[in-house]
C-alpha atoms as a PDB file:
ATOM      1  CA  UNK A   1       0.000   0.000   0.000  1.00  0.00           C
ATOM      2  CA  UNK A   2       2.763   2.471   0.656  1.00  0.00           C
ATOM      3  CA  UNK A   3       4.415   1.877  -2.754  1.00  0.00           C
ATOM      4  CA  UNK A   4       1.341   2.526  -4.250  1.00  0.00           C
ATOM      5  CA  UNK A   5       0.494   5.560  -2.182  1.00  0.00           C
ATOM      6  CA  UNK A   6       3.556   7.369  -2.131  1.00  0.00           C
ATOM      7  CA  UNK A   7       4.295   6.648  -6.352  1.00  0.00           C
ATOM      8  CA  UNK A   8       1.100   8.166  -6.656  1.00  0.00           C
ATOM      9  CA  UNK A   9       1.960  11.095  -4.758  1.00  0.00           C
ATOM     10  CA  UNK A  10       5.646  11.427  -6.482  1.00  0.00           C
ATOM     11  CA  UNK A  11       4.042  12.197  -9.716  1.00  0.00           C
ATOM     12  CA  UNK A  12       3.600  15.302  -8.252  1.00  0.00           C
ATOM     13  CA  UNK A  13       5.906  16.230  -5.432  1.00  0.00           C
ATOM     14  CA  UNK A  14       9.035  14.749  -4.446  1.00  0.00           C
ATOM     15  CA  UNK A  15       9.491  13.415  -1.274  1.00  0.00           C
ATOM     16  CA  UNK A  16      12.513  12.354   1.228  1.00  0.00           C
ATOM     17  CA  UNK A  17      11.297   8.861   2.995  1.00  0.00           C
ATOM     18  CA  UNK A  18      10.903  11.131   6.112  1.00  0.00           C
ATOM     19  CA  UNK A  19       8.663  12.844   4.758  1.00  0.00           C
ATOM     20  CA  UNK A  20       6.765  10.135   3.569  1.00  0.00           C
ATOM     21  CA  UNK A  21       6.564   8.643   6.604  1.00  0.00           C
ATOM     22  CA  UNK A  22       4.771  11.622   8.127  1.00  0.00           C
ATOM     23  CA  UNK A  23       2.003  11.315   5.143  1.00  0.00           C
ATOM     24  CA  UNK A  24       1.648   7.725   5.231  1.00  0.00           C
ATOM     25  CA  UNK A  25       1.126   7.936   9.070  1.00  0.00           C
ATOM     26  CA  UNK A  26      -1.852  10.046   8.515  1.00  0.00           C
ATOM     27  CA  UNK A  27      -3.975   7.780   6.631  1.00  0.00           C
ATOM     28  CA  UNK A  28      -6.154   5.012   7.463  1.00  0.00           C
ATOM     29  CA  UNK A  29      -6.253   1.626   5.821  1.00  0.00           C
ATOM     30  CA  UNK A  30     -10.000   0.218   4.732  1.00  0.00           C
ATOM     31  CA  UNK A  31     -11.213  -2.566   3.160  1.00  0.00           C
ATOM     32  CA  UNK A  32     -14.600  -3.023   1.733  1.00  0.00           C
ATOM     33  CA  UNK A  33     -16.440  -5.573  -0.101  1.00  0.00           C
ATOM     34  CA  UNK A  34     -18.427  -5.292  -3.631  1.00  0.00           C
ATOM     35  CA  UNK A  35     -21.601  -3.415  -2.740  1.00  0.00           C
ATOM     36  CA  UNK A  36     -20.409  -1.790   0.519  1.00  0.00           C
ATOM     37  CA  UNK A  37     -20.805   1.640   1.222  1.00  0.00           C
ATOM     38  CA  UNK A  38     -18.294   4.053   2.192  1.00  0.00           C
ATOM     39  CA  UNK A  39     -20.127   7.115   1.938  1.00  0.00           C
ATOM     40  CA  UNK A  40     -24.174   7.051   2.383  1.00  0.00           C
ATOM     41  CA  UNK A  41     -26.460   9.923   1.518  1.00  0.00           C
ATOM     42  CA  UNK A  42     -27.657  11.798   4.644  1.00  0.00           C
ATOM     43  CA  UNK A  43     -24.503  10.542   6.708  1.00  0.00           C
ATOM     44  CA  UNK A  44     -21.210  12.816   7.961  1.00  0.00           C
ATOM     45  CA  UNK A  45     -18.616  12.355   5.478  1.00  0.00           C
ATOM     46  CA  UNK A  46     -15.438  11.434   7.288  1.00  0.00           C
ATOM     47  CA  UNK A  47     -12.544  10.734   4.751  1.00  0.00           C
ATOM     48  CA  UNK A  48     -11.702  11.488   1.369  1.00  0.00           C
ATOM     49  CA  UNK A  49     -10.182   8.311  -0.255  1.00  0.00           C
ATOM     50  CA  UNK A  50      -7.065   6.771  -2.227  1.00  0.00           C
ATOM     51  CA  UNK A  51      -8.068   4.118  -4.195  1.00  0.00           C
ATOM     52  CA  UNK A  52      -5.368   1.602  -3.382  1.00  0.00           C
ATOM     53  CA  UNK A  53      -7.380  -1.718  -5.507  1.00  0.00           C
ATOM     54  CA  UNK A  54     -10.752  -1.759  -6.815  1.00  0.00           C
ATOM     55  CA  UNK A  55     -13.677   0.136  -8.434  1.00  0.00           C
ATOM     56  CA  UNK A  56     -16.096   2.639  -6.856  1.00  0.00           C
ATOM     57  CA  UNK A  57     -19.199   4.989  -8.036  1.00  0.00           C
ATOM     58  CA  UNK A  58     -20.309   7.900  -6.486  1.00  0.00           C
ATOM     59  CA  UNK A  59     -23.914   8.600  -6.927  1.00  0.00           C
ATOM     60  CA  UNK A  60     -26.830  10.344  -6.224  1.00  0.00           C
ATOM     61  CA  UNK A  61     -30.670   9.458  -6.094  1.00  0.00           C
ATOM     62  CA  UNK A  62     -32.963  11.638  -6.652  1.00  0.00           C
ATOM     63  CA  UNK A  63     -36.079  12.205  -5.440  1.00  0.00           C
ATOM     64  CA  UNK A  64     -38.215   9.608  -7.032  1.00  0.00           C
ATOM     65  CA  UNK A  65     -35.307   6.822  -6.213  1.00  0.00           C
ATOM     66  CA  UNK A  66     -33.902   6.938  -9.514  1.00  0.00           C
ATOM     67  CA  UNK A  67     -29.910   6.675  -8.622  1.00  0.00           C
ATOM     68  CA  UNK A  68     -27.687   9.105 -10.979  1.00  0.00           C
ATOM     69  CA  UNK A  69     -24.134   8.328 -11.222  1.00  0.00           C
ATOM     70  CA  UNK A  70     -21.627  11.263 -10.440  1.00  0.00           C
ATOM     71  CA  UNK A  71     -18.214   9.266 -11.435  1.00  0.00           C
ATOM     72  CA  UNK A  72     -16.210   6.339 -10.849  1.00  0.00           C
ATOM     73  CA  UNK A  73     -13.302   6.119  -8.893  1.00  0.00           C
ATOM     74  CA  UNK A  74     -10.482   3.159  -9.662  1.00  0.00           C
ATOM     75  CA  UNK A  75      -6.874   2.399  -8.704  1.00  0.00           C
ATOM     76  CA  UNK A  76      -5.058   6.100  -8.356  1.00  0.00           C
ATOM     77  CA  UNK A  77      -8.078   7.899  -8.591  1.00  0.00           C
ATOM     78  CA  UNK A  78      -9.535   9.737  -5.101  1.00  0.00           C
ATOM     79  CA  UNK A  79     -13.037  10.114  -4.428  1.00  0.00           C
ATOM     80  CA  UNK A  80     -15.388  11.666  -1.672  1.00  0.00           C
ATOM     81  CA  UNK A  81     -18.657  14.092  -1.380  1.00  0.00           C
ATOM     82  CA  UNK A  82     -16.129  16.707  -1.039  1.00  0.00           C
ATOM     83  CA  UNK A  83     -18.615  19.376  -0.788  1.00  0.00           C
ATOM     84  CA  UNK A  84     -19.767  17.200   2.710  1.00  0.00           C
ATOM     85  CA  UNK A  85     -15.768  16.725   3.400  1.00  0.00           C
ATOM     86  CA  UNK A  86     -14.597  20.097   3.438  1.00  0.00           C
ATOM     87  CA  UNK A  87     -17.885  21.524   5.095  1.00  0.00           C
ATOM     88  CA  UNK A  88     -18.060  18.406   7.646  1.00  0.00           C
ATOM     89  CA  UNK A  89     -22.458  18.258   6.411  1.00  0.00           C
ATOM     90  CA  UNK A  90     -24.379  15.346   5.598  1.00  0.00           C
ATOM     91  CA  UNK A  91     -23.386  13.501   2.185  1.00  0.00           C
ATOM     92  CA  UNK A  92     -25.564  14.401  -0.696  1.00  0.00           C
ATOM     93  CA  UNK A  93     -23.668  11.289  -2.372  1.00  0.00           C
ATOM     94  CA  UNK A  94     -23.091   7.794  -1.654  1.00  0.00           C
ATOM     95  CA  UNK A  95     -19.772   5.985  -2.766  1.00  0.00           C
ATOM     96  CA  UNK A  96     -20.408   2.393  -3.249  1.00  0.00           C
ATOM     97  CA  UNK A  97     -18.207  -0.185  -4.257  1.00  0.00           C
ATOM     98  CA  UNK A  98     -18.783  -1.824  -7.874  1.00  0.00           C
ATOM     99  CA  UNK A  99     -15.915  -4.363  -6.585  1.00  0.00           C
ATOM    100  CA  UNK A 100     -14.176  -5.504  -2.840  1.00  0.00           C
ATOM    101  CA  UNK A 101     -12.200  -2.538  -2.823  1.00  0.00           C
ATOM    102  CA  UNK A 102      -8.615  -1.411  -0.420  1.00  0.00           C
ATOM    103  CA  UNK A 103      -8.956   2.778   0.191  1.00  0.00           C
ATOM    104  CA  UNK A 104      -6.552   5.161   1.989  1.00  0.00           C
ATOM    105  CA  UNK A 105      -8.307   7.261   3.968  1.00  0.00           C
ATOM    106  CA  UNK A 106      -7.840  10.506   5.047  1.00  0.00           C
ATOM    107  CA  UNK A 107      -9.443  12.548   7.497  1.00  0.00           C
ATOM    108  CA  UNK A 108     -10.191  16.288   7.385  1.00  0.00           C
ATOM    109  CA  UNK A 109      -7.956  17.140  10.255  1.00  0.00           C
ATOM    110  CA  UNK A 110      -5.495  14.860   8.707  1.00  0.00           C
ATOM    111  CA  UNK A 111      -5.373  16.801   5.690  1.00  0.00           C
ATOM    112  CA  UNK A 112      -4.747  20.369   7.476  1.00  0.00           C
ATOM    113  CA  UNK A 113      -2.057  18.769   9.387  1.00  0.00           C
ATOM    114  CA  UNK A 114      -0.186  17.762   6.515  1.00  0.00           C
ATOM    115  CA  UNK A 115      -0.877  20.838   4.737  1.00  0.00           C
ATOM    116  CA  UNK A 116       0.224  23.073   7.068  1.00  0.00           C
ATOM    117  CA  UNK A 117       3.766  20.887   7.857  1.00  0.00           C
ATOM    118  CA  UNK A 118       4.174  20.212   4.749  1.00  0.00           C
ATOM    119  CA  UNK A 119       3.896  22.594   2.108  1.00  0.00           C
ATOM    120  CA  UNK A 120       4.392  20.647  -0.612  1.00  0.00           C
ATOM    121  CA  UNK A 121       1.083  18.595   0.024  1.00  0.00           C
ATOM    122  CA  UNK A 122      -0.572  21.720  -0.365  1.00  0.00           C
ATOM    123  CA  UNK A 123       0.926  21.620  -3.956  1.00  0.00           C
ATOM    124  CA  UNK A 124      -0.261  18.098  -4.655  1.00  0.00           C
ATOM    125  CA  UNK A 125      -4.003  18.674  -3.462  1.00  0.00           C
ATOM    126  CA  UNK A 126      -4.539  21.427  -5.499  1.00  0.00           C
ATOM    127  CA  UNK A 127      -2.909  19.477  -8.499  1.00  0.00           C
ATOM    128  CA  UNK A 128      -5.459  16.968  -7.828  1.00  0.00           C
ATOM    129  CA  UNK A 129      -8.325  19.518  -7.398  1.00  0.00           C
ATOM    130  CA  UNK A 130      -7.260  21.666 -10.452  1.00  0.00           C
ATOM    131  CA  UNK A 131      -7.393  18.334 -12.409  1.00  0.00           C
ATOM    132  CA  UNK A 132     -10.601  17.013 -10.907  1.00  0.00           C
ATOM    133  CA  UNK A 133     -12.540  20.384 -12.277  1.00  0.00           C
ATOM    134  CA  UNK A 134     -11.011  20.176 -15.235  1.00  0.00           C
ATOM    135  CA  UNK A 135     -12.139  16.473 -15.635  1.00  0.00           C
ATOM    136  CA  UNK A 136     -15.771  17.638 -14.291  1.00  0.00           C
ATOM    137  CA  UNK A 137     -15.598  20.415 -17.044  1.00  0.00           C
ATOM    138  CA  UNK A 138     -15.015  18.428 -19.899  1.00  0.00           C
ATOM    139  CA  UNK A 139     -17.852  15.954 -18.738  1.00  0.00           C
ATOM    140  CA  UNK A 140     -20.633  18.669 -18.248  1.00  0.00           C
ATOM    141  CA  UNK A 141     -19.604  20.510 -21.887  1.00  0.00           C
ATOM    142  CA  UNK A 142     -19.553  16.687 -23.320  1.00  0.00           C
ATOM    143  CA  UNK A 143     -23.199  15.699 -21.991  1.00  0.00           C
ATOM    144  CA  UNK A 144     -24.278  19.173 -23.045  1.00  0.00           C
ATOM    145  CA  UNK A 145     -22.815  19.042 -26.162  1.00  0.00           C
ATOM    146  CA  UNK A 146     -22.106  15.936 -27.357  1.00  0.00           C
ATOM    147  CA  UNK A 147     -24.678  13.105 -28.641  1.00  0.00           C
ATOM    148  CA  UNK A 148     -24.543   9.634 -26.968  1.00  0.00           C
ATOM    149  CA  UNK A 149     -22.410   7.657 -29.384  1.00  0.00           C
ATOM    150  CA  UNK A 150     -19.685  10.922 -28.898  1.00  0.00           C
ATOM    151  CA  UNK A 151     -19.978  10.489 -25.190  1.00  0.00           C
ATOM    152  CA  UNK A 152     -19.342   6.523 -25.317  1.00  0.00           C
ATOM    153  CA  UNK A 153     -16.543   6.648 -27.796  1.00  0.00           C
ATOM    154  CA  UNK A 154     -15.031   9.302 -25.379  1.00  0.00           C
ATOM    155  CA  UNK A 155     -15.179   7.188 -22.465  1.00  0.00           C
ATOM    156  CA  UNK A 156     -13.438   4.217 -24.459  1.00  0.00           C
ATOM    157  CA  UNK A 157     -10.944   6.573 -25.682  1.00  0.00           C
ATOM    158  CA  UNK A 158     -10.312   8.182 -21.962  1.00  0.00           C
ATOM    159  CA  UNK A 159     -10.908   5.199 -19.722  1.00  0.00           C
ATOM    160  CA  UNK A 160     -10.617   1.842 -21.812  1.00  0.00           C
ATOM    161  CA  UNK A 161      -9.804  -0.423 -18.969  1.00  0.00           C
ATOM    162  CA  UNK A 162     -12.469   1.268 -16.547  1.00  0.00           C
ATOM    163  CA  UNK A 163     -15.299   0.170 -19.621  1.00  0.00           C
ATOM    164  CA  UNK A 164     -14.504  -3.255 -19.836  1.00  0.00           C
ATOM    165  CA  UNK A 165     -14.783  -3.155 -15.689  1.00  0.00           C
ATOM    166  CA  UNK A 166     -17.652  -1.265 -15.010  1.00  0.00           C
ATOM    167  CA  UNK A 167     -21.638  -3.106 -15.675  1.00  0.00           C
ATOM    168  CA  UNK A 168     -23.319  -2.360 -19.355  1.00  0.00           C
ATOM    169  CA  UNK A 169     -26.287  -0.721 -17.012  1.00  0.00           C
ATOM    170  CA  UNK A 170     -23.777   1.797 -14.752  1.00  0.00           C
ATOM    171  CA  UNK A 171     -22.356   2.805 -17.947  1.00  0.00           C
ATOM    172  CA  UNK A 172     -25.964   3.825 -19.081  1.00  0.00           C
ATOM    173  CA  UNK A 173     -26.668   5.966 -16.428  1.00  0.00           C
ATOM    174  CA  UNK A 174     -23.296   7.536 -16.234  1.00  0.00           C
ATOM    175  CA  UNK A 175     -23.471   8.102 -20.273  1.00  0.00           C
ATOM    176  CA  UNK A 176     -27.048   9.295 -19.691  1.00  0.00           C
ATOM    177  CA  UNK A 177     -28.597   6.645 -21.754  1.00  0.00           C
ATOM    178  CA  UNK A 178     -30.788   3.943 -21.461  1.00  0.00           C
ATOM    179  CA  UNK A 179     -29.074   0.311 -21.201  1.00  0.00           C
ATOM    180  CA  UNK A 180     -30.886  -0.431 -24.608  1.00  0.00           C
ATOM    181  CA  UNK A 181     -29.035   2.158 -26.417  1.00  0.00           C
ATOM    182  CA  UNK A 182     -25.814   1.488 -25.212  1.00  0.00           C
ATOM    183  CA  UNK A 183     -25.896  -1.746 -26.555  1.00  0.00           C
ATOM    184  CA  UNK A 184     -26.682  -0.537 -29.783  1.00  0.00           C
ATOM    185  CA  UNK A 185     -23.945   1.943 -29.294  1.00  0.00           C
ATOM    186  CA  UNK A 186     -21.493  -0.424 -28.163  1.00  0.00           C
ATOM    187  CA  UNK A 187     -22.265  -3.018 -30.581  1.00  0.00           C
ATOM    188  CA  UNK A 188     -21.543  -0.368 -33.397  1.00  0.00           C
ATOM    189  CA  UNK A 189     -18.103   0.583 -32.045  1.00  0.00           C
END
């Protein structure tokens, strides 16, 4: 896990193995099988998490139960209601797992700590946020913009490995589509 975890975070920064060891000691191991939650709508949101293994999906549902899905989150990738994080509020998401899944998580007071002794995590989180709007950007202008065959083939292009991973019916909602349609769509690809 700390291979993985501080590689991750080397893309970024560099860091001296004392350093590291002041990170590493400020996040939490968790493991959680296919179909557990981490996050639940209505509930404090504790952590945000490292994906160290596995496949999650943050979603919403709505009013009439229909559940919406925000992203996917898989090896590398962090995920959290960070509006609920950051504000310590009830989640307006839930983070499920699509597989058993191994997280690094890391607690709000956690995360000041190591901001404010270490500079240079300050540096990587707003990497990491700078690329997470820019990510969120480029999905709102492509469902806006784009028609549903554009959308998939983006996906495949951006994400191939997460595709084959994640169900034909997850896809749909994330794509915006009904499961029909991405069949046809995927069958014409």
């Amino acid at each position: 896990m700390q291979e993985v975890l501080r590689a991750h975070l080397e893309q970024i920064i560099p860091l001296t193995d004392e350093e590291f060891t002041f990170i590493e000691s400020h996040f939490i191991l968790k493991k959680y099988k296919k179909h557990q939650f981490l996050i639940q709508e209505g509930m404090p949101v504790k952590y945000v998490y490292f994906v160290v293994s596995g496949l999650l999906k943050l979603i919403h549902t709505d009013d009439t139960g229909k559940q919406q899905i925000i992203s996917f989150a898989m090896e590398d990738w962090w995920e959290s209601d960070y509006q609920a994080f950051y504000t310590q509020t009830e989640a307006t998401f839930s983070l499920d797992c699509i597989e058993d899944s191994v997280v690094l998580g890391l607690s709000l007071e956690s995360y000041q700590t190591l901001c404010e002794h270490l500079p240079k995590m300050e540096h990587f989180f707003l990497q990491k946020a700078n690329r997470g709007y820019m990510a969120l950007q480029r999905r709102l202008l492509s469902l806006m913009t784009s028609q549903a065959k554009e959308r998939y083939q983006q996906l495949i292009h951006q994400y191939p490995t997460l595709v084959q991973r994640v169900p034909k019916t997850l896809l749909a909602s994330y794509l915006g589509v009904s499961r029909e349609t991405l069949s046809r769509l995927s069958f014409g690809v």
